[in-house]
Protein backbone atom coordinates (compact mmCIF):
# COMPACT_ATOMS: atom_id res chain seq x y z
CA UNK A 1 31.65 29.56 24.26
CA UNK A 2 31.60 29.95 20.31
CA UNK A 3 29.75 33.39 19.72
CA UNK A 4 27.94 34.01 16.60
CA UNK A 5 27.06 29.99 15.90
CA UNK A 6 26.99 30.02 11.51
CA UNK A 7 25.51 26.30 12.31
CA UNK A 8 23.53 23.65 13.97
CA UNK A 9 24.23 20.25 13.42
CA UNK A 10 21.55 18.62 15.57
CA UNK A 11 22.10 14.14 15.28
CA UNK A 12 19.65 12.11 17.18
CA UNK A 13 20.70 9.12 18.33
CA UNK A 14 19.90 5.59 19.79
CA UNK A 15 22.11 2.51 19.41
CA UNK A 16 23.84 4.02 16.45
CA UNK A 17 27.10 2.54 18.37
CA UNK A 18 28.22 0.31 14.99
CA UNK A 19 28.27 3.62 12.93
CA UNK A 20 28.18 6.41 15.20
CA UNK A 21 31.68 7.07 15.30
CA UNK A 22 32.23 7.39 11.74
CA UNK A 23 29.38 9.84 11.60
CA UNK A 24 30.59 12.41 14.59
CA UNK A 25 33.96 12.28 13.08
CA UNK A 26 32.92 12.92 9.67
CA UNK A 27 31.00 16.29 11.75
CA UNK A 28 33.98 17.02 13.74
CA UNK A 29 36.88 17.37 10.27
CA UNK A 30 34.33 19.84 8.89
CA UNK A 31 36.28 23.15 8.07
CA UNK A 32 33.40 25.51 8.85
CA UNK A 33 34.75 27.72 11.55
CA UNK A 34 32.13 28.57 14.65
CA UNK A 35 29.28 25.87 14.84
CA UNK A 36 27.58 23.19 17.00
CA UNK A 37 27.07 19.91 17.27
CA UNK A 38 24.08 19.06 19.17
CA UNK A 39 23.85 15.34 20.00
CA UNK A 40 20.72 14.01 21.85
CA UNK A 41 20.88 10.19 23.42
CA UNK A 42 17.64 8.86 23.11
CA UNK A 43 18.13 5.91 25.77
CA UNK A 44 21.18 3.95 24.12
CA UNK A 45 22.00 0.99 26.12
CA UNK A 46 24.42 -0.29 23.73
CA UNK A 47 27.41 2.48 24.62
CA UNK A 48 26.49 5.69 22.03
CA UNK A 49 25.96 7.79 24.88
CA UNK A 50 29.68 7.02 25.84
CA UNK A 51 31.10 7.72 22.58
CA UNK A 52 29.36 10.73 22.58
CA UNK A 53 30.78 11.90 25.81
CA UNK A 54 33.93 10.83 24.57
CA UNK A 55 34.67 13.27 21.99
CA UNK A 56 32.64 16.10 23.58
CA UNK A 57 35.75 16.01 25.72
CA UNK A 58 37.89 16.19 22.82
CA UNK A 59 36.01 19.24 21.15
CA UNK A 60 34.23 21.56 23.17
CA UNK A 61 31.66 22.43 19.51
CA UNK A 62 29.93 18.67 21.02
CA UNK A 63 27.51 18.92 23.34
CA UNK A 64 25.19 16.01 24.43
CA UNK A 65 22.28 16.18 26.13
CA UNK A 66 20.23 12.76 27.32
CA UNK A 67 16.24 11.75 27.43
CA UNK A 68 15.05 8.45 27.92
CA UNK A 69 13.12 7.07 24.76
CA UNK A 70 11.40 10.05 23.35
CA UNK A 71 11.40 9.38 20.18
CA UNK A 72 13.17 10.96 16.96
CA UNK A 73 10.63 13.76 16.68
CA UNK A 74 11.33 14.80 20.81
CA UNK A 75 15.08 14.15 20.46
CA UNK A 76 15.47 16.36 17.36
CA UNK A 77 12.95 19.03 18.87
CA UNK A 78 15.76 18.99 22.07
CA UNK A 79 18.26 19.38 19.95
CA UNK A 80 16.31 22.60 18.20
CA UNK A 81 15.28 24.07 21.28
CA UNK A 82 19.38 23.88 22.43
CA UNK A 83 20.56 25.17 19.23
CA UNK A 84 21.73 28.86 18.54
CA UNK A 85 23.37 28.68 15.13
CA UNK A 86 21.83 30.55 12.22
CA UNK A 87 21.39 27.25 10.34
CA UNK A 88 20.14 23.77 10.95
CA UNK A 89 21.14 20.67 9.88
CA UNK A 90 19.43 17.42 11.12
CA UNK A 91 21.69 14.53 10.26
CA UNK A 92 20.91 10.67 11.38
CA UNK A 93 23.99 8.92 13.90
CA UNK A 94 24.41 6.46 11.26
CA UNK A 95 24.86 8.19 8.19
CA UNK A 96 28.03 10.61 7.41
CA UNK A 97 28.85 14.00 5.67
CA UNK A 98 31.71 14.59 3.32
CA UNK A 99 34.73 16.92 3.60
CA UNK A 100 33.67 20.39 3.48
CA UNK A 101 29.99 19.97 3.07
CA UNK A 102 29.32 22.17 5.77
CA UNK A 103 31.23 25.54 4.56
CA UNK A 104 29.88 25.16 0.94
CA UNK A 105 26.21 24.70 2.06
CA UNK A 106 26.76 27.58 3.99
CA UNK A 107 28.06 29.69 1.25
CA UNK A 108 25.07 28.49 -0.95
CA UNK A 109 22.53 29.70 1.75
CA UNK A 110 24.20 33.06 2.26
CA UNK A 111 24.88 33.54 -1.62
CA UNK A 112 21.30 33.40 -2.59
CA UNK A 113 19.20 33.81 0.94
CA UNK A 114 18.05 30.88 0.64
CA UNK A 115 15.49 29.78 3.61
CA UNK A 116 16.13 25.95 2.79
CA UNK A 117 19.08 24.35 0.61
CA UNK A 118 17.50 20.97 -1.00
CA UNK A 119 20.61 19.08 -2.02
CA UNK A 120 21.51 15.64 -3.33
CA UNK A 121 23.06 12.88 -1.69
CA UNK A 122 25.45 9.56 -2.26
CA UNK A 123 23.40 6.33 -1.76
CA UNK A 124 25.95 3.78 0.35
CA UNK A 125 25.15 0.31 0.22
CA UNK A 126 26.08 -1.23 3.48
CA UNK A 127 25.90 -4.52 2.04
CA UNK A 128 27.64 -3.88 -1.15
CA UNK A 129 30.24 -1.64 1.24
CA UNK A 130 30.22 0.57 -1.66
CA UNK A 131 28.23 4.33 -3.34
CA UNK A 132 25.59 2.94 -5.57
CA UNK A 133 23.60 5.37 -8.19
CA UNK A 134 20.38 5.96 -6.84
CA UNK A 135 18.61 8.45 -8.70
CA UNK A 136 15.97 8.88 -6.38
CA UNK A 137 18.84 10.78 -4.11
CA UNK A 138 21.35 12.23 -6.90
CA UNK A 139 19.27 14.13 -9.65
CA UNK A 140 15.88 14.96 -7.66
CA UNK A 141 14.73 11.74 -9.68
CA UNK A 142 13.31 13.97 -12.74
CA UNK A 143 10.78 15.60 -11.12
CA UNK A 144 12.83 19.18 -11.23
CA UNK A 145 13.13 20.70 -14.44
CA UNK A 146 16.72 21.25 -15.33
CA UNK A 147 16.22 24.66 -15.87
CA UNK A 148 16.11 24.68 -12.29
CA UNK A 149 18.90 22.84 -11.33
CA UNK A 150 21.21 25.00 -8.54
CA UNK A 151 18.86 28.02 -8.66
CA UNK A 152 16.96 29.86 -5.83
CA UNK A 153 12.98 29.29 -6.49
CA UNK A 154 9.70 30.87 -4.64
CA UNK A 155 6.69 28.80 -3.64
CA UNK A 156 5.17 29.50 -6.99
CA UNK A 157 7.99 28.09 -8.88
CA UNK A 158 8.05 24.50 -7.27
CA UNK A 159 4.45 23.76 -5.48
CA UNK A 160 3.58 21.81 -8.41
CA UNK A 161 6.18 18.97 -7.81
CA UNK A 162 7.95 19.63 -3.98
CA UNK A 163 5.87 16.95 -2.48
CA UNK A 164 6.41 14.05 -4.81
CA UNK A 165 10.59 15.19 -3.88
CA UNK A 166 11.96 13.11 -0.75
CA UNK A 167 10.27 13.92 2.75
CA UNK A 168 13.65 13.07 4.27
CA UNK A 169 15.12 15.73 6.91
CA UNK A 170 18.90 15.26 6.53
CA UNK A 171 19.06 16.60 2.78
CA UNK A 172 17.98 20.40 3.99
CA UNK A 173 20.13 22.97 5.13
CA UNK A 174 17.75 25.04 6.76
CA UNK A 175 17.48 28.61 8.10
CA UNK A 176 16.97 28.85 11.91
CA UNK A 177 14.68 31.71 12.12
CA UNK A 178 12.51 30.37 9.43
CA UNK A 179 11.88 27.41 11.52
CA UNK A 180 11.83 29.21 14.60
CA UNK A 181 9.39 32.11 13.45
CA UNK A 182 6.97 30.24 11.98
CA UNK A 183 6.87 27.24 14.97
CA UNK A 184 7.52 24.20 12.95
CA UNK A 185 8.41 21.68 15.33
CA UNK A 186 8.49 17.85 14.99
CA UNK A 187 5.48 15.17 16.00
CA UNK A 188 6.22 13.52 19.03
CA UNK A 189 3.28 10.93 18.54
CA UNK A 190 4.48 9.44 15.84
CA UNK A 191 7.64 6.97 15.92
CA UNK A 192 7.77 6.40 11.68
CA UNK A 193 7.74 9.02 8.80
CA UNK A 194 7.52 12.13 11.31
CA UNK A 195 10.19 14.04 9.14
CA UNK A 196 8.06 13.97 6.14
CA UNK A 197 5.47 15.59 8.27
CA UNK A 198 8.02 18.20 9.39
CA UNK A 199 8.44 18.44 5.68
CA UNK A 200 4.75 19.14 5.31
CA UNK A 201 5.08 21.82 7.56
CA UNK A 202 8.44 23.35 6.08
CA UNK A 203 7.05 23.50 2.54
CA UNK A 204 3.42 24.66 3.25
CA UNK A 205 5.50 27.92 4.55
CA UNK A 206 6.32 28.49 1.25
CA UNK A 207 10.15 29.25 1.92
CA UNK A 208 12.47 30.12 -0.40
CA UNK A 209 14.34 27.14 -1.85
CA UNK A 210 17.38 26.37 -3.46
CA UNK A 211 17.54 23.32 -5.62
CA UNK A 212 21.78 22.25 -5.27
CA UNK A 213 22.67 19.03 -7.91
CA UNK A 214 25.97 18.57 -5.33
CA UNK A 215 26.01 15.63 -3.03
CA UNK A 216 26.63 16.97 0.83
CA UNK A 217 25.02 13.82 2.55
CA UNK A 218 25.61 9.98 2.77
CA UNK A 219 23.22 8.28 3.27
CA UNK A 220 23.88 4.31 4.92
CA UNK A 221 21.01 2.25 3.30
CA UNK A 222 20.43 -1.40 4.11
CA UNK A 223 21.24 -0.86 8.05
CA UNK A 224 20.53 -2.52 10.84
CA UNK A 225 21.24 -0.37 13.80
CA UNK A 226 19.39 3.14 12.74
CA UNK A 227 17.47 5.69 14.93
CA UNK A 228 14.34 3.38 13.73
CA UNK A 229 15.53 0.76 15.17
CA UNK A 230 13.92 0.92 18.50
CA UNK A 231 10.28 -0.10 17.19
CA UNK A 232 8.94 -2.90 18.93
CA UNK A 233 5.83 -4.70 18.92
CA UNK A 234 4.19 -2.46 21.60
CA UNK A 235 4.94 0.98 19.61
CA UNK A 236 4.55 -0.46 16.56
CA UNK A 237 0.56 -1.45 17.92
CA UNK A 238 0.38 2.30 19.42
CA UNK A 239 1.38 3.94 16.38
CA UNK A 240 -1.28 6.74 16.42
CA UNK A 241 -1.46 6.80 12.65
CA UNK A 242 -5.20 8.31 13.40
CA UNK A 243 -3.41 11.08 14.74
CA UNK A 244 -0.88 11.63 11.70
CA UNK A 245 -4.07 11.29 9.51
CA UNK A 246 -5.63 14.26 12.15
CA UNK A 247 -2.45 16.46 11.69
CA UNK A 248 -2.30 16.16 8.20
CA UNK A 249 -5.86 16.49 7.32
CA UNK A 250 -5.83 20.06 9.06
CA UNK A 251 -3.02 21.31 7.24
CA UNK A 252 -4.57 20.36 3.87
CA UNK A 253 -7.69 22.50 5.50
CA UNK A 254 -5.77 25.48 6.80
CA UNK A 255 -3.33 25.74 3.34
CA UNK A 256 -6.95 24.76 1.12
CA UNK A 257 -6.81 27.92 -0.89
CA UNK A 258 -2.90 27.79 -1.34
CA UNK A 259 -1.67 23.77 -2.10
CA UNK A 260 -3.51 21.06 -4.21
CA UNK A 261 -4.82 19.35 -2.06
CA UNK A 262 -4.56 15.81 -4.03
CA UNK A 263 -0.51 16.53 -3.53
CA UNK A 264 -0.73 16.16 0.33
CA UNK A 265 -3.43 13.77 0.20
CA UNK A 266 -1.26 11.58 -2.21
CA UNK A 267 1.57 11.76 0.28
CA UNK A 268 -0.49 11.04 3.24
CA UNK A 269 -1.46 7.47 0.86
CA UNK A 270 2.52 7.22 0.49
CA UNK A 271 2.98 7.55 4.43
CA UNK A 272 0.01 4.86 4.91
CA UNK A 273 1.61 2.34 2.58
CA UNK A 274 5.08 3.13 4.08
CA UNK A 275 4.04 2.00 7.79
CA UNK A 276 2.36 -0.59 6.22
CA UNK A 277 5.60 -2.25 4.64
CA UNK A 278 7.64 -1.29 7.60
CA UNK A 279 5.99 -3.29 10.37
CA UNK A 280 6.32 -7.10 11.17
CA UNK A 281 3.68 -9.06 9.59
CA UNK A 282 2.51 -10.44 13.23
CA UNK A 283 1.37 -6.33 13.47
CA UNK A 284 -0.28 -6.20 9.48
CA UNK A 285 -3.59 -7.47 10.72
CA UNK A 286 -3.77 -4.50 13.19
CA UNK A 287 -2.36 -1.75 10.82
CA UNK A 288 -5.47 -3.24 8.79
CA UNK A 289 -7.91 -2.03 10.48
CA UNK A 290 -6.43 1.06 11.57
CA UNK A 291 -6.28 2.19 8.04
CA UNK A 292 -9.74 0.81 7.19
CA UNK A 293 -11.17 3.50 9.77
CA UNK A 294 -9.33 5.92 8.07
CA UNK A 295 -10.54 5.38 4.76
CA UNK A 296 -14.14 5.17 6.44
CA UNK A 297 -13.48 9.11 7.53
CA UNK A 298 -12.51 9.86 4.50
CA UNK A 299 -15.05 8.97 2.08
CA UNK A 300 -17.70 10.35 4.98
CA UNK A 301 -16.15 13.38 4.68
CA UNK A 302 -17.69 16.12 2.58
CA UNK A 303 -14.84 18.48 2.24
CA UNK A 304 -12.06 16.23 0.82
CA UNK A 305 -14.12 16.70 -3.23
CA UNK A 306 -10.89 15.43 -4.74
CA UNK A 307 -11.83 12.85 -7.12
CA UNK A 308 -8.63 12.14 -8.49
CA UNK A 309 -7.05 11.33 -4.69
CA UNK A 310 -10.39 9.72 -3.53
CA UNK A 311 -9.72 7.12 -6.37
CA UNK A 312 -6.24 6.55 -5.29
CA UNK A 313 -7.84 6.20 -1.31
CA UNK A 314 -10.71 3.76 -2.85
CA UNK A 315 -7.57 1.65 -4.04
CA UNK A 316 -5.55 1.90 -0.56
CA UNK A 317 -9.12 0.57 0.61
CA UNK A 318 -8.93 -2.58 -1.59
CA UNK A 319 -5.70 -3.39 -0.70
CA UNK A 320 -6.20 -3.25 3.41
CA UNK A 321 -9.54 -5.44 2.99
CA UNK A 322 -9.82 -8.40 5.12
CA UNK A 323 -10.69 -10.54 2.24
CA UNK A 324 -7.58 -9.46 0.67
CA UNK A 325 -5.62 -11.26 3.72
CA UNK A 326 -4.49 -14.95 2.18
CA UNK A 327 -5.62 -16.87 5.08
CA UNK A 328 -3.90 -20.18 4.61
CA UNK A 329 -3.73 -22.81 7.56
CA UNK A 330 -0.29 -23.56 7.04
CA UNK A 331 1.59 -20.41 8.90
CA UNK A 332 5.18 -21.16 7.25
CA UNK A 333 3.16 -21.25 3.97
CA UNK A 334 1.15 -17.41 4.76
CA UNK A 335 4.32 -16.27 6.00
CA UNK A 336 6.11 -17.00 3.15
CA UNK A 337 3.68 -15.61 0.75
CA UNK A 338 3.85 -11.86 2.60
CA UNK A 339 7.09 -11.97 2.53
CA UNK A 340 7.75 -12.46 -1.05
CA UNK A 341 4.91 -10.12 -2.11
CA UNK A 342 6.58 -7.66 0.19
CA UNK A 343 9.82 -8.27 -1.47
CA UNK A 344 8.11 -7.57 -4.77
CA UNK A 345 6.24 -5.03 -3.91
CA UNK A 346 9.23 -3.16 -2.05
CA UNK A 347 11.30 -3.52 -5.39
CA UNK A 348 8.82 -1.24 -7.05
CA UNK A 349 8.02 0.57 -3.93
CA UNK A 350 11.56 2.14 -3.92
CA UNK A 351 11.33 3.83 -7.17
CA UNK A 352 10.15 6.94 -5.30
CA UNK A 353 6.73 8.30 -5.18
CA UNK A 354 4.90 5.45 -6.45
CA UNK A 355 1.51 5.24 -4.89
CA UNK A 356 -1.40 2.87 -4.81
CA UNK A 357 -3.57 4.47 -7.05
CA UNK A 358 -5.37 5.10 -10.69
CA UNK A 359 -3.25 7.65 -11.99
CA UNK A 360 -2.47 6.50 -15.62
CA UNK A 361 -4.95 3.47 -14.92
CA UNK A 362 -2.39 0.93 -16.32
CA UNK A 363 -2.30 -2.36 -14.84
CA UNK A 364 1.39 -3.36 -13.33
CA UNK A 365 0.44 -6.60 -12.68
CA UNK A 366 -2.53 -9.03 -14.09
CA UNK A 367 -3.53 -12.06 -11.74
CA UNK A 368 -6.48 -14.38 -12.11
CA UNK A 369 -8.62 -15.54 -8.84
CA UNK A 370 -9.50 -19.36 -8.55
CA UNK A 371 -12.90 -18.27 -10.35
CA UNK A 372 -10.47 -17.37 -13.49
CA UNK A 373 -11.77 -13.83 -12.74
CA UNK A 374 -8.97 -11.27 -13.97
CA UNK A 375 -7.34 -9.13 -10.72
CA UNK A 376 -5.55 -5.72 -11.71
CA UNK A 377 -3.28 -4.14 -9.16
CA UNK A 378 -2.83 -0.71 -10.32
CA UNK A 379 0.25 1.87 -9.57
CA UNK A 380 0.38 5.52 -9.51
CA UNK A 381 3.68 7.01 -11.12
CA UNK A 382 4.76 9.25 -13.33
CA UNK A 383 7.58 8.75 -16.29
CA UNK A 384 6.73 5.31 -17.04
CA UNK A 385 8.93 5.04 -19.88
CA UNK A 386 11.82 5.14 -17.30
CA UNK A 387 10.41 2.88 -14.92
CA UNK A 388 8.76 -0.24 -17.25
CA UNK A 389 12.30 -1.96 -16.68
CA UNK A 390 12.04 -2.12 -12.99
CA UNK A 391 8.50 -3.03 -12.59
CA UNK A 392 9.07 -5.36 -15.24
CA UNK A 393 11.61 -7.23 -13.04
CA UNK A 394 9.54 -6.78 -10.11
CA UNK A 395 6.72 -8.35 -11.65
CA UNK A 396 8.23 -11.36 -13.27
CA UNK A 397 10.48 -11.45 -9.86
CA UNK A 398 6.71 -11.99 -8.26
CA UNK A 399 5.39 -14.82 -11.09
CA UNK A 400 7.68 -16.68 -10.73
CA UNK A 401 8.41 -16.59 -7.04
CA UNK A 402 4.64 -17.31 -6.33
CA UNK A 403 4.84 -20.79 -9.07
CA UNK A 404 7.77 -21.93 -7.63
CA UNK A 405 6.14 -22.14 -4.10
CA UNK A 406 2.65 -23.01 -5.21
CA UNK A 407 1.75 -19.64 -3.58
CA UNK A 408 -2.35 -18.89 -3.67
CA UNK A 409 -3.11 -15.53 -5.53
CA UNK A 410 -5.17 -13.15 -3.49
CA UNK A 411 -8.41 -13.21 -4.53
């Protein structure tokens, strides 16, 4: 039994067989003397819960430990509850680590007492079978000042831009007893998104951060077999998104006097948009009116005096609207149209942080109804300079996608 654990490596997995061999040995060759690996199967049925059993007989630091169809959140919050090192590491059974990643985050967290290292990560195109620059991942996008690029900062020092940075888990090297001390567990009601809640959670604790501009993570993009992979149509209809709106909402009341609140509130209209693009379009309809609720709540209630994030809600609102649905006889023809505007949309949509809103109040993209009436789809983003080339592409990508199909514009 390894005494005095330095870390936790705690991978969730389900059906991650195609890549989950490649990740657990990239874990295993790290040089870090005394950790863990903490592997929970979530239900696998295509073989990941024997490879897993496979090399925790060929290094005792694996240890597995099986529930049937939890969840992420419950899988991960298994893995915590098992864990004994003095740092955490959540990593995902399809993505890998590189040599020596976990000895120098170590020595980062140690050097400066750091609660949480926030480091950078390789983008790997699974398509392209090759790193592509994503600066969303690699230079914290250019929302952190240089000046505090690989330096330790307080609450004070980054509250203003922390939650436009990525809500993903598996780029934080975290402290155990920071976690454990101030309960910050995962969601288990919630089957999309529910690390950026955890990240909610982390960062309203105001820990002590260190901002690293090294890569320690790889992250697999364009996958098919991931731990989100198990959403089907029935979870995908029970999504309790009313109670992610529920959790949220009382954390922007119980940290009122010590976060924006228009920061959280903007994120919770990132997470709304984001389950919105990641379901099946047989499921939009439903997600529809789910949201529309929502937004009723909101504007009935009387503490949320934001009027900045209330404007970017009000444009959420107009974009879930029933009359905003192209209803089209012709199913091939309606299908087609979501799917291109989702391809479109998701072309901006992954230039990070880009909500549905009136921020600047520019216009992205300028459509005219059947009544010749002029239709303005606003987006929310900051450094436009740097991103005009993009949604440039993405909207010319759209014009012309719609003529060639003799698509209807929403009207």
């Amino acid at each position: 039994m390894i005494e005095n654990v330095k870390l936790s490596i705690i991978m969730p997995v389900y059906n991650a067989g195609k890549y989950l061999e490649d990740a657990l040995k990239s874990v295993v060759d790290q040089k870090l003397p005394d950790m863990e690996i903490i592997c929970v199967d979530d239900g696998s049925t295509d073989g990941s819960l024997e490879i897993l059993e496979k090399f925790a007989l060929l290094d005792a630091r694996v240890k597995v430990f099986t529930q049937h169809r939890k969840g992420v959140g419950s899988a991960r919050n298994l893995g915590l509850a098992k864990s004994v090192g003095k740092y955490i590491w959540f990593i995902d059974a399809d993505d890998w680590i590189p040599h020596n990643s976990c000895e120098e985050l170590y020595g980062i967290a140690e050097k400066n007492k750091a609660d949480i290292v926030y480091f950078c990560v390789d983008y790997f195109d699974s398509m392209k079978q090759t790193i592509v620059e994503n600066k969303w991942f690699n230079n914290f996008n250019g929302w952190v000042d240089e000046k505090y690029y690989n330096s330790l900062l307080s609450f004070e020092e980054y509250r203003e831009f922390i939650f436009r940075l990525s809500g993903a888990i598996w780029h934080k090297f975290i402290l155990r007893d920071f976690i454990i001390q101030n309960k910050i567990y995962f969601s288990e009601n919630i089957f999309l998104m529910e690390d950026r809640l955890y990240c909610f959670d982390l960062f309203l604790k105001k820990p002590k951060i260190f901002f690293s501009l090294e890569r320690f993570y790889t992250y697999r993009s364009n996958r098919i077999d991931n731990v989100m992979g198990r959403l089907s149509k029935d979870n995908i209809l029970e999504l309790n998104i009313f109670y992610y709106f529920q959790e949220v909402y009382n954390r922007i009341q119980k940290q009122s006097k010590s976060i924006e609140q228009k920061e959280l509130l903007n994120n919770l209209l990132e997470c709304f948009v984001m389950y919105y693009y990641r379901c099946h379009v047989n499921f939009k309809n439903a997600y529809y009116n789910k949201v529309l609720k929502i937004m009723k709540v909101i504007k009935q209630t009387q503490n949320l005096r934001y009027l900045h994030s209330m404007d970017s809600f009000k444009r959420c609102e107009n974009l879930f609207k029933k009359k905003n649905i192209v209803k089209i006889v012709d199913k091939d023809i309606t299908l087609t149209y979501i799917n291109l505007f989702n391809i479109a949309f998701f072309r901006i949509k992954k230039t990070p942080f880009i909500f549905l809103g009136k921020f600047l109040g520019i216009p992205i993209f300028t459509f005219r109804n059947k009544d010749g009436v002029s239709k303005k789809i606003f987006l929310e983003f900051h450094f436009l300079k740097k991103l005009k080339n993009r949604i440039k592409y993405a909207a010319i990508y759209l014009e012309l996608s719609i003529k060639r199909w003799k698509i209807p514009i929403l009207s």
